[in-house]
PDB file of N, CA and C in Angstrom:
ATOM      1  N   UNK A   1    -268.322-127.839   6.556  1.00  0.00           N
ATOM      2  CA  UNK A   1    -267.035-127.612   7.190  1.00  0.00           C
ATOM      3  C   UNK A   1    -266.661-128.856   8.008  1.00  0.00           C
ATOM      4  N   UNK A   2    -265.337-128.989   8.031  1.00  0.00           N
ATOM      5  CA  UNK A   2    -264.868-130.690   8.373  1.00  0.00           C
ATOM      6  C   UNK A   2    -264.951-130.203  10.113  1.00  0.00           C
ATOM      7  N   UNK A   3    -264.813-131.030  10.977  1.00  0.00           N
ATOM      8  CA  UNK A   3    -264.887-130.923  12.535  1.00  0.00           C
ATOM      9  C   UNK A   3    -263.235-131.221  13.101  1.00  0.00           C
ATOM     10  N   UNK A   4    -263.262-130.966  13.849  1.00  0.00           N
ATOM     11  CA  UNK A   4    -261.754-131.229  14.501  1.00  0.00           C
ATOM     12  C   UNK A   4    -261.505-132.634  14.334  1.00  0.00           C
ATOM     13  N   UNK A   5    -262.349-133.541  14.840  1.00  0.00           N
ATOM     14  CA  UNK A   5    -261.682-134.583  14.909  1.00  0.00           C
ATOM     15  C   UNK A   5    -261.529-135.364  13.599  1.00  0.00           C
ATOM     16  N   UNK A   6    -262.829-134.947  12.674  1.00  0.00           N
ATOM     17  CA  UNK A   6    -262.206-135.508  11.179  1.00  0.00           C
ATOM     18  C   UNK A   6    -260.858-134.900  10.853  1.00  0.00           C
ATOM     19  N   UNK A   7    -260.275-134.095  10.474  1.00  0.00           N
ATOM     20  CA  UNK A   7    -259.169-133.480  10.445  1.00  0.00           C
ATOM     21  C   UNK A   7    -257.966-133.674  11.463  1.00  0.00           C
ATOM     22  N   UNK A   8    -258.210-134.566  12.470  1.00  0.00           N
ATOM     23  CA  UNK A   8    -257.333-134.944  13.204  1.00  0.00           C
ATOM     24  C   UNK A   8    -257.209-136.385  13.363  1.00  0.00           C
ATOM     25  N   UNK A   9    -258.324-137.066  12.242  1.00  0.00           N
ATOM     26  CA  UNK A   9    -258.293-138.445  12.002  1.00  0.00           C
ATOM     27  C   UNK A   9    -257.596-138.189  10.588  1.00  0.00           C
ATOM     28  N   UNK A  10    -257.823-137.919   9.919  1.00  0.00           N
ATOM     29  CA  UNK A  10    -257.233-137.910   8.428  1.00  0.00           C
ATOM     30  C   UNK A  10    -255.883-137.920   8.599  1.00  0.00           C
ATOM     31  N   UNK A  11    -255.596-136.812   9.585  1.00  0.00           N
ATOM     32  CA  UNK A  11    -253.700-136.903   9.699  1.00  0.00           C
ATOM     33  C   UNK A  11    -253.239-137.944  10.443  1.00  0.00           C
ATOM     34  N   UNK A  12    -254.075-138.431  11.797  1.00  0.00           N
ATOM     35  CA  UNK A  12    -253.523-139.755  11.990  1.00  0.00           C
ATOM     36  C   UNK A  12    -253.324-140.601  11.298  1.00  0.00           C
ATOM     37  N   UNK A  13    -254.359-141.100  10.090  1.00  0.00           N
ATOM     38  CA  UNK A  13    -254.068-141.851   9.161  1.00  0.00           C
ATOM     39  C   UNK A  13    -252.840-141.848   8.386  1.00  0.00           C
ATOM     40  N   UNK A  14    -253.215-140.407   7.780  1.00  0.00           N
ATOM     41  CA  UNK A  14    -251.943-140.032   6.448  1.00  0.00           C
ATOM     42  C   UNK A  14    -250.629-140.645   7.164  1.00  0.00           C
ATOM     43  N   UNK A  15    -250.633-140.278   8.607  1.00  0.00           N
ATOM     44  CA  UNK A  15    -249.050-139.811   9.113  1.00  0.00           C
ATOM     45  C   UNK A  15    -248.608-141.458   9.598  1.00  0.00           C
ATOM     46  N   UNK A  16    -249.472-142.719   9.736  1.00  0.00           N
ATOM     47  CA  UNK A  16    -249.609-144.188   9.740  1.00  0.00           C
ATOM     48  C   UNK A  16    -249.169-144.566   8.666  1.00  0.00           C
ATOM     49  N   UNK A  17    -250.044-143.608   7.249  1.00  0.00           N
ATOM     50  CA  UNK A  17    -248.982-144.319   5.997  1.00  0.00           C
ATOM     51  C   UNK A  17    -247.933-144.098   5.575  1.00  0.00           C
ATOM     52  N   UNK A  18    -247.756-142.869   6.052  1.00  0.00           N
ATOM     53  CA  UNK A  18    -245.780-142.218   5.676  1.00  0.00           C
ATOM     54  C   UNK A  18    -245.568-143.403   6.632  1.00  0.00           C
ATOM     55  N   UNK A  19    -245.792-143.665   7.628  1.00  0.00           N
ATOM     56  CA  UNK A  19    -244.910-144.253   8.744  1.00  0.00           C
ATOM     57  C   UNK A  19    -244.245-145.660   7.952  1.00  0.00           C
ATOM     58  N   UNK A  20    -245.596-146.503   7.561  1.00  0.00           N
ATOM     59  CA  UNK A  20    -245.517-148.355   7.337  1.00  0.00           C
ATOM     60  C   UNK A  20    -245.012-147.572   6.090  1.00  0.00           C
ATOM     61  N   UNK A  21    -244.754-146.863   4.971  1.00  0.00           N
ATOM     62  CA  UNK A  21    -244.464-146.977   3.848  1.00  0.00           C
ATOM     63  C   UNK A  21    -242.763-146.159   3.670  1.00  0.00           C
ATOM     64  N   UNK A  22    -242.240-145.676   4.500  1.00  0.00           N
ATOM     65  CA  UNK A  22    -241.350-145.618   5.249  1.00  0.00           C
ATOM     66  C   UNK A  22    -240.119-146.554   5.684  1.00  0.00           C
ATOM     67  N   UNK A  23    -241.051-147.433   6.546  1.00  0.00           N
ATOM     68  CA  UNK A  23    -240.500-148.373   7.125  1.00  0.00           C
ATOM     69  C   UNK A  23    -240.193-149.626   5.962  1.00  0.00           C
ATOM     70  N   UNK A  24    -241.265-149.749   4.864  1.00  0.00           N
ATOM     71  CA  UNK A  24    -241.140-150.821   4.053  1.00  0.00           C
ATOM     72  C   UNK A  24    -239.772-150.271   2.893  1.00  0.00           C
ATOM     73  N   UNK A  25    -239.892-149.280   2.760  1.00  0.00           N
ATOM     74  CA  UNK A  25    -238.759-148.820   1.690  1.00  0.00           C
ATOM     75  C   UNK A  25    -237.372-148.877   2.739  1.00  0.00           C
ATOM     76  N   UNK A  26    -236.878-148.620   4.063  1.00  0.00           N
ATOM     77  CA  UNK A  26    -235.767-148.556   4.818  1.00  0.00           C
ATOM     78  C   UNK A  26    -235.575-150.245   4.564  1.00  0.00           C
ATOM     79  N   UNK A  27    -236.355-150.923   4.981  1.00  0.00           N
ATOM     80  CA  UNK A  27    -236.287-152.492   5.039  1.00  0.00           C
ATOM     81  C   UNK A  27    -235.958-152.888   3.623  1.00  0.00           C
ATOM     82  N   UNK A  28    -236.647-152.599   2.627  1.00  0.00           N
ATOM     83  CA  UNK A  28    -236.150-153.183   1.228  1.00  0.00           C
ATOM     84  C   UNK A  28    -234.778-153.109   0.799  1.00  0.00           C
ATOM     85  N   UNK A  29    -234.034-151.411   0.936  1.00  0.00           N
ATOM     86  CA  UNK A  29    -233.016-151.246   1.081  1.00  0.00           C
ATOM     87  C   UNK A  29    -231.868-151.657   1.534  1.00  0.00           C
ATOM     88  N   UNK A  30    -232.543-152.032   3.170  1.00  0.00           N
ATOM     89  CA  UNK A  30    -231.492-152.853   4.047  1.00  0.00           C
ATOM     90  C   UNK A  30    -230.853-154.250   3.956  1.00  0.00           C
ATOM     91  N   UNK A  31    -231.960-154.910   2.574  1.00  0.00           N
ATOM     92  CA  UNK A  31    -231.516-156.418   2.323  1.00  0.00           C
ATOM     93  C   UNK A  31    -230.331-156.488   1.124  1.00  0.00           C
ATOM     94  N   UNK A  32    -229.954-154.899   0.794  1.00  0.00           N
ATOM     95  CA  UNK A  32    -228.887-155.452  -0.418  1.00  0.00           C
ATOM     96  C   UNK A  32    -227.716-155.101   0.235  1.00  0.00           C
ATOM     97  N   UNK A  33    -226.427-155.816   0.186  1.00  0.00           N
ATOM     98  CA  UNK A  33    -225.104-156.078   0.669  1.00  0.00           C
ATOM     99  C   UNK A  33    -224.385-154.997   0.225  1.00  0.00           C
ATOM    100  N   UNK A  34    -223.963-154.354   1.441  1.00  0.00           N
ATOM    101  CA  UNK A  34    -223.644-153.001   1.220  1.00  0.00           C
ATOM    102  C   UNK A  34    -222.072-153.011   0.503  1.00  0.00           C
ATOM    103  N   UNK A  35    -221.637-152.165   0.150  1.00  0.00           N
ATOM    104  CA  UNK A  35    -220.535-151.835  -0.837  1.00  0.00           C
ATOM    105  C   UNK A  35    -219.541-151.735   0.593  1.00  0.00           C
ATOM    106  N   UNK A  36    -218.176-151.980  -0.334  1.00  0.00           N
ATOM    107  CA  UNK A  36    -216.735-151.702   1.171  1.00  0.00           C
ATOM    108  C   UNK A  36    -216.882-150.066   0.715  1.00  0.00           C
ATOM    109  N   UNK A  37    -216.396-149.024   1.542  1.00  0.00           N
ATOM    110  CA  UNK A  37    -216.373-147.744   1.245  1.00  0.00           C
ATOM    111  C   UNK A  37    -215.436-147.423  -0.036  1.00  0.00           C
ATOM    112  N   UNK A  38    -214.194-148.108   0.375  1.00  0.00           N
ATOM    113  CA  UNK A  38    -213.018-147.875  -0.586  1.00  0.00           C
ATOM    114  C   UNK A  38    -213.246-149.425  -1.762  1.00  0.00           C
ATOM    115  N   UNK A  39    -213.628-149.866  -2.598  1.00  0.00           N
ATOM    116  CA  UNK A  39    -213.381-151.414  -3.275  1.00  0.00           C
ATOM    117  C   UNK A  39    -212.243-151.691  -3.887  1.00  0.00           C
ATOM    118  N   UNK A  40    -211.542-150.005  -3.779  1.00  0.00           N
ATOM    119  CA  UNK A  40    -209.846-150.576  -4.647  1.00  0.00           C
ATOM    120  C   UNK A  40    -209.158-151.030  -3.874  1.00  0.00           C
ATOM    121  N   UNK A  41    -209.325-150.821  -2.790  1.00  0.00           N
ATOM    122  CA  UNK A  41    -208.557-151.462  -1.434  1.00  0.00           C
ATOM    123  C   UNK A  41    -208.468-152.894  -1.424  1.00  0.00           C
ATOM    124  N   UNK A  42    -207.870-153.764  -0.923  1.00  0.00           N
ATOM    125  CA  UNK A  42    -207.703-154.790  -0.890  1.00  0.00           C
ATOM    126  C   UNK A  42    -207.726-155.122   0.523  1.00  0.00           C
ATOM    127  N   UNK A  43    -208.632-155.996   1.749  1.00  0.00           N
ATOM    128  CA  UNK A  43    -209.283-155.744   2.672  1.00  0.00           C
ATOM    129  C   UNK A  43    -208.311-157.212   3.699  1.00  0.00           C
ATOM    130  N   UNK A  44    -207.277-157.471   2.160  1.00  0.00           N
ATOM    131  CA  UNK A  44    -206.241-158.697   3.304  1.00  0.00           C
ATOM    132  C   UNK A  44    -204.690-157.967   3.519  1.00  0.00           C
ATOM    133  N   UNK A  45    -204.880-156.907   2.753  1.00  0.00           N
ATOM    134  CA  UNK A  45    -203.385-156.425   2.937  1.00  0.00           C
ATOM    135  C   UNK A  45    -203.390-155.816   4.345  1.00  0.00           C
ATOM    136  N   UNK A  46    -201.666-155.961   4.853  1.00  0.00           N
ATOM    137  CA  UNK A  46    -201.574-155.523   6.123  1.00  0.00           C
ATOM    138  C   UNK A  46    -201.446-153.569   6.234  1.00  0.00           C
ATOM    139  N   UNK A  47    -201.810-152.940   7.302  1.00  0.00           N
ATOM    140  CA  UNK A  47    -201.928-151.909   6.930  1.00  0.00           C
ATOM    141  C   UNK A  47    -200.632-151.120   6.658  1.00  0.00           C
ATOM    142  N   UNK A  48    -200.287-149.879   6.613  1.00  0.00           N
ATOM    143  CA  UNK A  48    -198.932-149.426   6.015  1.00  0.00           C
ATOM    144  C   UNK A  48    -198.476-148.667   7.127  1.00  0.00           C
ATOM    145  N   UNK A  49    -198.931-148.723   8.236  1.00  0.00           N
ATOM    146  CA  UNK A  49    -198.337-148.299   9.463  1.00  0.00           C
ATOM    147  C   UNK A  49    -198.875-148.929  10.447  1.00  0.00           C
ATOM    148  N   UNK A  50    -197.785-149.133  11.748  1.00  0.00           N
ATOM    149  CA  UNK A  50    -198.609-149.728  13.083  1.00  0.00           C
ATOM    150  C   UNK A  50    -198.484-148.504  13.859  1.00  0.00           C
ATOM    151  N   UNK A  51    -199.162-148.493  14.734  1.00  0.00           N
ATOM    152  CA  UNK A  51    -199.271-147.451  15.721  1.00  0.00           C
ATOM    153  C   UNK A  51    -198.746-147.683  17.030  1.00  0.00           C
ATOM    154  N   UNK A  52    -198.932-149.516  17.427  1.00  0.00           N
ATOM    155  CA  UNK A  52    -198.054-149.976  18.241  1.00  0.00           C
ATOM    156  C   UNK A  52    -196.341-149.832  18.282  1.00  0.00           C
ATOM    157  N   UNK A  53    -195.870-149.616  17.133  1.00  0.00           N
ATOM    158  CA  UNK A  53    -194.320-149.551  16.598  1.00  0.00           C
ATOM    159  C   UNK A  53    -194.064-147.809  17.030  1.00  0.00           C
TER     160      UNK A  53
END
């Protein structure tokens, strides 16, 4: 039968590798150039209402 603290080392571990393997997939992700929300838009046109007016 395993003891407390083996069983409370195993999950420290496990829960270290979700963590770094986690962190490496958010980071890989984060280096590709994200999309405009709208791309049919055209991002020099002026807008179609002022709010100042």
């Amino acid at each position: 039968m395993l003891s407390f603290l083996e069983i409370a080392g195993c999950s420290f571990v496990g829960f270290l590798y979700i963590a770094i393997l986690a962190t490496a997939v958010t980071r890989k992700t984060r280096r590709r150039p994200t999309q405009p929300a709208h791309p049919e838009t055209e991002t020099d046109s002026p807008p179609e209402f002022d709010r100042a007016a």
